[in-house]
C-alpha atoms as a PDB file:
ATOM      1  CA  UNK A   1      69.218  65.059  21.793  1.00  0.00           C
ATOM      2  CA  UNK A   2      72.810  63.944  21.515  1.00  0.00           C
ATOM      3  CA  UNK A   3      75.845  67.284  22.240  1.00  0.00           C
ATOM      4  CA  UNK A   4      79.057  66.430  21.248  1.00  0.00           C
ATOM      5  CA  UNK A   5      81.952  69.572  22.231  1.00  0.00           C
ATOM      6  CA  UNK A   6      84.778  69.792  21.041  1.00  0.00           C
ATOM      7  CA  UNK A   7      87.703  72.393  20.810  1.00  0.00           C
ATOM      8  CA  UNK A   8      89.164  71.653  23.944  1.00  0.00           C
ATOM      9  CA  UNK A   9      93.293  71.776  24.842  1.00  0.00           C
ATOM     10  CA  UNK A  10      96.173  73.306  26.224  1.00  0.00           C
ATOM     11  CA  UNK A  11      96.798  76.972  26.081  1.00  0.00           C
ATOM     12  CA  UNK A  12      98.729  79.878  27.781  1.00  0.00           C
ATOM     13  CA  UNK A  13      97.540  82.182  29.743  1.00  0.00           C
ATOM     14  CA  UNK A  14      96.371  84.907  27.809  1.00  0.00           C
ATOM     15  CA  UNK A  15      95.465  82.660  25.334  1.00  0.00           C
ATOM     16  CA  UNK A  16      92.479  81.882  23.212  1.00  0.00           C
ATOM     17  CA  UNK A  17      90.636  78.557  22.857  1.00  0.00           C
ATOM     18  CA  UNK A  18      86.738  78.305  20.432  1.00  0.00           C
ATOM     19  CA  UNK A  19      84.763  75.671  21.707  1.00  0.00           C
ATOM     20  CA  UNK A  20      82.334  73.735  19.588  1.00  0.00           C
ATOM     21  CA  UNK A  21      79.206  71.587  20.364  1.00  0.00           C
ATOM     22  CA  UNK A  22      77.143  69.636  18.094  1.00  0.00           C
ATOM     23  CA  UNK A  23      74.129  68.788  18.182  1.00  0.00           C
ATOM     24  CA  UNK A  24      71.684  66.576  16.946  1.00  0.00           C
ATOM     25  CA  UNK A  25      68.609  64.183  17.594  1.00  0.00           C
ATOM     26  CA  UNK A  26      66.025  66.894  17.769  1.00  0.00           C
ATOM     27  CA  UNK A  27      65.267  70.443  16.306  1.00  0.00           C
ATOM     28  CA  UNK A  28      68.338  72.357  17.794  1.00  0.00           C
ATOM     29  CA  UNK A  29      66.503  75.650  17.301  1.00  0.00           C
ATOM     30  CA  UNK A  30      63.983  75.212  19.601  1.00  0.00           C
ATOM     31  CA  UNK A  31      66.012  75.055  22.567  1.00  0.00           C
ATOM     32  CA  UNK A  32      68.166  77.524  24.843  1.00  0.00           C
ATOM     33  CA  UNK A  33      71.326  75.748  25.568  1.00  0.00           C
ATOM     34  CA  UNK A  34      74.282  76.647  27.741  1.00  0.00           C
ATOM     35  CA  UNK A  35      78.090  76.114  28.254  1.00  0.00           C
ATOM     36  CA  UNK A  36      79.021  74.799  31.591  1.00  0.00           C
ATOM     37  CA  UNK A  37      82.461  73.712  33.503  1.00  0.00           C
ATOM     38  CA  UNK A  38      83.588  71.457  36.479  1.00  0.00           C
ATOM     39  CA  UNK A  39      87.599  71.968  37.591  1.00  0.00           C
ATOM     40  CA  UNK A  40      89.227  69.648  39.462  1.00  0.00           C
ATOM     41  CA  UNK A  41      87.430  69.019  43.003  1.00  0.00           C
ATOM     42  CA  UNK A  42      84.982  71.378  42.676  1.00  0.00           C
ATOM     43  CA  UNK A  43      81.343  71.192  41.717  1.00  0.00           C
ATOM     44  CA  UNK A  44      80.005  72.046  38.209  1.00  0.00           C
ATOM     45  CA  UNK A  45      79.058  75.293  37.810  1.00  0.00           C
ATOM     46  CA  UNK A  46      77.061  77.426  34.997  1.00  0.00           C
ATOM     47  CA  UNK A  47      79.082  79.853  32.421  1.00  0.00           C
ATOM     48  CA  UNK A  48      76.992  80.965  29.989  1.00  0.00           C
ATOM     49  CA  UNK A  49      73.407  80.501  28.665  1.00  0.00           C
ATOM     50  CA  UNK A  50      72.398  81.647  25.053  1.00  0.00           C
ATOM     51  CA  UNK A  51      68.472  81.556  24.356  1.00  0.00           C
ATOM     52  CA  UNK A  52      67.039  80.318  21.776  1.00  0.00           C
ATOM     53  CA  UNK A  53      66.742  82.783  18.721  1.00  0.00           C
ATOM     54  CA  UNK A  54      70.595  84.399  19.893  1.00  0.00           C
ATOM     55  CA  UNK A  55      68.760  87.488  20.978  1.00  0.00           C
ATOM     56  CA  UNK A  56      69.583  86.927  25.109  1.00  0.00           C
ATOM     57  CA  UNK A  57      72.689  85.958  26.668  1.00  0.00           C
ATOM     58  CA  UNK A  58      74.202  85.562  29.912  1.00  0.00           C
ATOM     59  CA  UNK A  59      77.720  84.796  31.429  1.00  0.00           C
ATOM     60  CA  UNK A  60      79.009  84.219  35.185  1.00  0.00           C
ATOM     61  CA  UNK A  61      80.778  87.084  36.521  1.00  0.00           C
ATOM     62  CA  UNK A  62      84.118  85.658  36.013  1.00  0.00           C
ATOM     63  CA  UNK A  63      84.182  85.661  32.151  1.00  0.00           C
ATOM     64  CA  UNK A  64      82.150  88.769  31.744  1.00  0.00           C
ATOM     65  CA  UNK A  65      84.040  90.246  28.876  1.00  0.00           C
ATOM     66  CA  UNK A  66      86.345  87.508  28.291  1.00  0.00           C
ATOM     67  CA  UNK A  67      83.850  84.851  26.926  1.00  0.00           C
ATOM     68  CA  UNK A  68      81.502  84.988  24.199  1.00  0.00           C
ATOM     69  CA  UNK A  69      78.939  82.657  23.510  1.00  0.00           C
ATOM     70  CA  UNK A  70      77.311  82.181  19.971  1.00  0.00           C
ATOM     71  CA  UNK A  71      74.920  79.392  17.982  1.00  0.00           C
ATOM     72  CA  UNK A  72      74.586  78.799  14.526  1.00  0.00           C
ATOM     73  CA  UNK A  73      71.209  77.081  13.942  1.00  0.00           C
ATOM     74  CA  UNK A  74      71.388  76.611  10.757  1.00  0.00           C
ATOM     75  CA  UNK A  75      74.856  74.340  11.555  1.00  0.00           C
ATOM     76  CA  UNK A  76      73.334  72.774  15.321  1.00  0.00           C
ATOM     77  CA  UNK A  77      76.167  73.903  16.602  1.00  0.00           C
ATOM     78  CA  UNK A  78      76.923  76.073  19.747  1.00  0.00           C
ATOM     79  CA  UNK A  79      79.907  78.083  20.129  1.00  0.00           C
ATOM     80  CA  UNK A  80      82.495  79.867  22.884  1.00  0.00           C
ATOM     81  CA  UNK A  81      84.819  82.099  22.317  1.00  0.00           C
ATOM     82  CA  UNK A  82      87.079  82.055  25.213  1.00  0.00           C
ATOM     83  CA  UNK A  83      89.947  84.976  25.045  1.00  0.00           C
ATOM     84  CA  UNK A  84      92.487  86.112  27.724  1.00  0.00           C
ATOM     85  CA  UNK A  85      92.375  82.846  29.373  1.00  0.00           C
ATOM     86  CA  UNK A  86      93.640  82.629  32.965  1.00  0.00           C
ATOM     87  CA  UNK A  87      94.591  79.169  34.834  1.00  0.00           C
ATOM     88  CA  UNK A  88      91.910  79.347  36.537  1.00  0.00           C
ATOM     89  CA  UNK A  89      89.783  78.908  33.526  1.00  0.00           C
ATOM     90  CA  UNK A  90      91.065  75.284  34.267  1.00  0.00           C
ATOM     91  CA  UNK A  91      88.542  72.916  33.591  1.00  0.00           C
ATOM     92  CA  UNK A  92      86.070  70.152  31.386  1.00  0.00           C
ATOM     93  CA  UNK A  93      83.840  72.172  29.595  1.00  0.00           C
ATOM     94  CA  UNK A  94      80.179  70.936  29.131  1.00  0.00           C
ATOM     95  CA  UNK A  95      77.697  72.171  26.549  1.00  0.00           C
ATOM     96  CA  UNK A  96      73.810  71.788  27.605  1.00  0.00           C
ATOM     97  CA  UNK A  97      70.091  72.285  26.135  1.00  0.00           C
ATOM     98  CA  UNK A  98      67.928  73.566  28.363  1.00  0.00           C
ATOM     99  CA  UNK A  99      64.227  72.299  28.336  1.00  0.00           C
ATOM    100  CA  UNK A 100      61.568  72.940  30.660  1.00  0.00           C
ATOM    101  CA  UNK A 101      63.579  75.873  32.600  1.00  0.00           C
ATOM    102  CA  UNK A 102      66.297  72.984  33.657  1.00  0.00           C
ATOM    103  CA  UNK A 103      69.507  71.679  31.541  1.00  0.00           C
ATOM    104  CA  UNK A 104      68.081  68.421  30.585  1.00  0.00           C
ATOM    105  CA  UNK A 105      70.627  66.814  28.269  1.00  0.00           C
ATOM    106  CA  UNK A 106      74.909  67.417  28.500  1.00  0.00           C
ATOM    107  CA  UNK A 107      77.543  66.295  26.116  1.00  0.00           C
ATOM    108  CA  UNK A 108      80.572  64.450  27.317  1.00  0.00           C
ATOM    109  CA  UNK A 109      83.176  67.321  28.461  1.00  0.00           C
ATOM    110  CA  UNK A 110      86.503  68.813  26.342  1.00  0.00           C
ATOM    111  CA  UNK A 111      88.888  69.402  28.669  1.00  0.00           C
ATOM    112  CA  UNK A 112      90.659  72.710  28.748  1.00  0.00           C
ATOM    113  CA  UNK A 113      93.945  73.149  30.666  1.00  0.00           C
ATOM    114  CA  UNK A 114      95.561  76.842  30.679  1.00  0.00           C
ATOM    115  CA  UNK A 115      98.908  76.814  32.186  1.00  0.00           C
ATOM    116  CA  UNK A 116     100.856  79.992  33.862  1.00  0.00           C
END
Protein backbone atom coordinates (compact mmCIF):
# COMPACT_ATOMS: atom_id res chain seq x y z
CA UNK A 1 0.00 0.00 0.00
CA UNK A 2 1.39 3.38 -0.95
CA UNK A 3 0.26 6.72 1.95
CA UNK A 4 0.89 9.89 0.68
CA UNK A 5 0.04 13.02 3.62
CA UNK A 6 -0.29 16.01 2.96
CA UNK A 7 -1.59 19.29 4.66
CA UNK A 8 1.40 20.08 6.37
CA UNK A 9 2.86 23.98 7.14
CA UNK A 10 3.39 26.79 9.23
CA UNK A 11 0.90 27.98 11.72
CA UNK A 12 0.49 30.02 14.99
CA UNK A 13 -0.03 28.89 17.99
CA UNK A 14 -3.50 28.49 18.53
CA UNK A 15 -3.85 27.67 15.19
CA UNK A 16 -5.44 25.00 13.10
CA UNK A 17 -3.79 22.75 10.49
CA UNK A 18 -6.16 19.32 8.55
CA UNK A 19 -3.91 16.78 7.58
CA UNK A 20 -4.57 14.47 4.69
CA UNK A 21 -3.25 10.96 3.69
CA UNK A 22 -3.92 9.03 0.69
CA UNK A 23 -3.95 5.95 0.12
CA UNK A 24 -3.82 3.44 -2.34
CA UNK A 25 -2.41 -0.03 -3.60
CA UNK A 26 -4.75 -2.16 -1.59
CA UNK A 27 -8.38 -2.12 -0.13
CA UNK A 28 -7.99 0.92 2.30
CA UNK A 29 -11.02 -0.28 4.26
CA UNK A 30 -9.71 -3.19 5.55
CA UNK A 31 -7.11 -1.73 7.57
CA UNK A 32 -6.77 0.37 10.94
CA UNK A 33 -4.34 3.06 10.24
CA UNK A 34 -2.80 5.72 12.44
CA UNK A 35 -1.23 9.26 12.47
CA UNK A 36 2.18 9.41 13.91
CA UNK A 37 5.02 12.28 14.54
CA UNK A 38 8.87 12.55 15.07
CA UNK A 39 10.19 16.35 16.25
CA UNK A 40 13.44 17.27 15.96
CA UNK A 41 15.90 14.84 18.01
CA UNK A 42 13.49 12.86 19.42
CA UNK A 43 12.14 9.45 18.57
CA UNK A 44 8.85 8.86 16.67
CA UNK A 45 6.11 8.50 18.67
CA UNK A 46 2.26 7.34 18.16
CA UNK A 47 -0.73 10.11 18.07
CA UNK A 48 -3.64 8.64 17.11
CA UNK A 49 -5.03 5.30 15.80
CA UNK A 50 -8.53 5.09 14.04
CA UNK A 51 -9.83 1.37 13.44
CA UNK A 52 -11.07 0.21 10.73
CA UNK A 53 -14.93 0.80 10.30
CA UNK A 54 -14.38 4.61 12.31
CA UNK A 55 -16.19 3.11 15.24
CA UNK A 56 -12.78 3.14 17.78
CA UNK A 57 -10.34 5.76 18.23
CA UNK A 58 -7.50 6.64 20.27
CA UNK A 59 -5.14 9.70 20.84
CA UNK A 60 -1.88 10.25 23.10
CA UNK A 61 -2.55 12.19 26.09
CA UNK A 62 -1.16 15.31 24.76
CA UNK A 63 -3.79 16.01 22.02
CA UNK A 64 -6.68 14.57 23.91
CA UNK A 65 -9.24 17.11 22.93
CA UNK A 66 -7.23 19.04 20.61
CA UNK A 67 -6.89 16.43 17.74
CA UNK A 68 -9.38 14.61 15.88
CA UNK A 69 -8.82 11.87 13.73
CA UNK A 70 -11.28 10.80 10.87
CA UNK A 71 -11.25 8.37 7.46
CA UNK A 72 -13.29 8.53 4.59
CA UNK A 73 -13.26 5.07 2.93
CA UNK A 74 -15.08 5.71 0.35
CA UNK A 75 -12.18 8.61 -0.66
CA UNK A 76 -8.85 6.26 0.89
CA UNK A 77 -8.12 8.98 2.63
CA UNK A 78 -7.29 9.53 6.39
CA UNK A 79 -7.75 12.68 8.11
CA UNK A 80 -6.52 15.02 11.35
CA UNK A 81 -7.93 17.71 12.55
CA UNK A 82 -5.40 19.43 14.59
CA UNK A 83 -6.89 22.70 16.56
CA UNK A 84 -5.27 24.90 19.29
CA UNK A 85 -1.91 24.02 18.15
CA UNK A 86 0.99 24.63 20.55
CA UNK A 87 4.88 24.71 19.45
CA UNK A 88 5.32 21.85 20.76
CA UNK A 89 3.09 20.21 18.29
CA UNK A 90 6.39 20.78 16.27
CA UNK A 91 7.00 18.07 14.10
CA UNK A 92 6.84 15.61 10.56
CA UNK A 93 3.72 14.04 10.69
CA UNK A 94 3.43 10.36 9.46
CA UNK A 95 0.25 8.56 8.47
CA UNK A 96 0.36 4.54 8.91
CA UNK A 97 -1.83 1.23 8.18
CA UNK A 98 -1.67 -1.05 10.64
CA UNK A 99 -1.65 -4.84 9.69
CA UNK A 100 -1.10 -7.72 11.77
CA UNK A 101 -1.34 -5.63 15.23
CA UNK A 102 1.99 -3.60 13.97
CA UNK A 103 2.17 -0.32 11.58
CA UNK A 104 3.45 -2.05 8.59
CA UNK A 105 3.54 0.57 5.84
CA UNK A 106 4.25 4.79 6.47
CA UNK A 107 3.98 7.58 4.02
CA UNK A 108 6.76 10.05 3.60
CA UNK A 109 6.15 12.84 6.46
CA UNK A 110 4.41 16.66 6.04
CA UNK A 111 6.13 18.69 8.13
CA UNK A 112 4.30 20.91 10.54
CA UNK A 113 6.05 23.86 12.24
CA UNK A 114 3.86 25.99 14.87
CA UNK A 115 5.67 29.00 15.95
CA UNK A 116 5.06 31.11 19.40
Amino acid sequence: VQLQASGGGLVQAGGSLRLSCAASGRTFSNYDMGWFRQAPGKEREFVAYISWSSSSTYYVESVKGRFTISRDNAKNALYLQMNSLKPEDTAVYYCAVREGGDYRYWGQGTLVTVSS
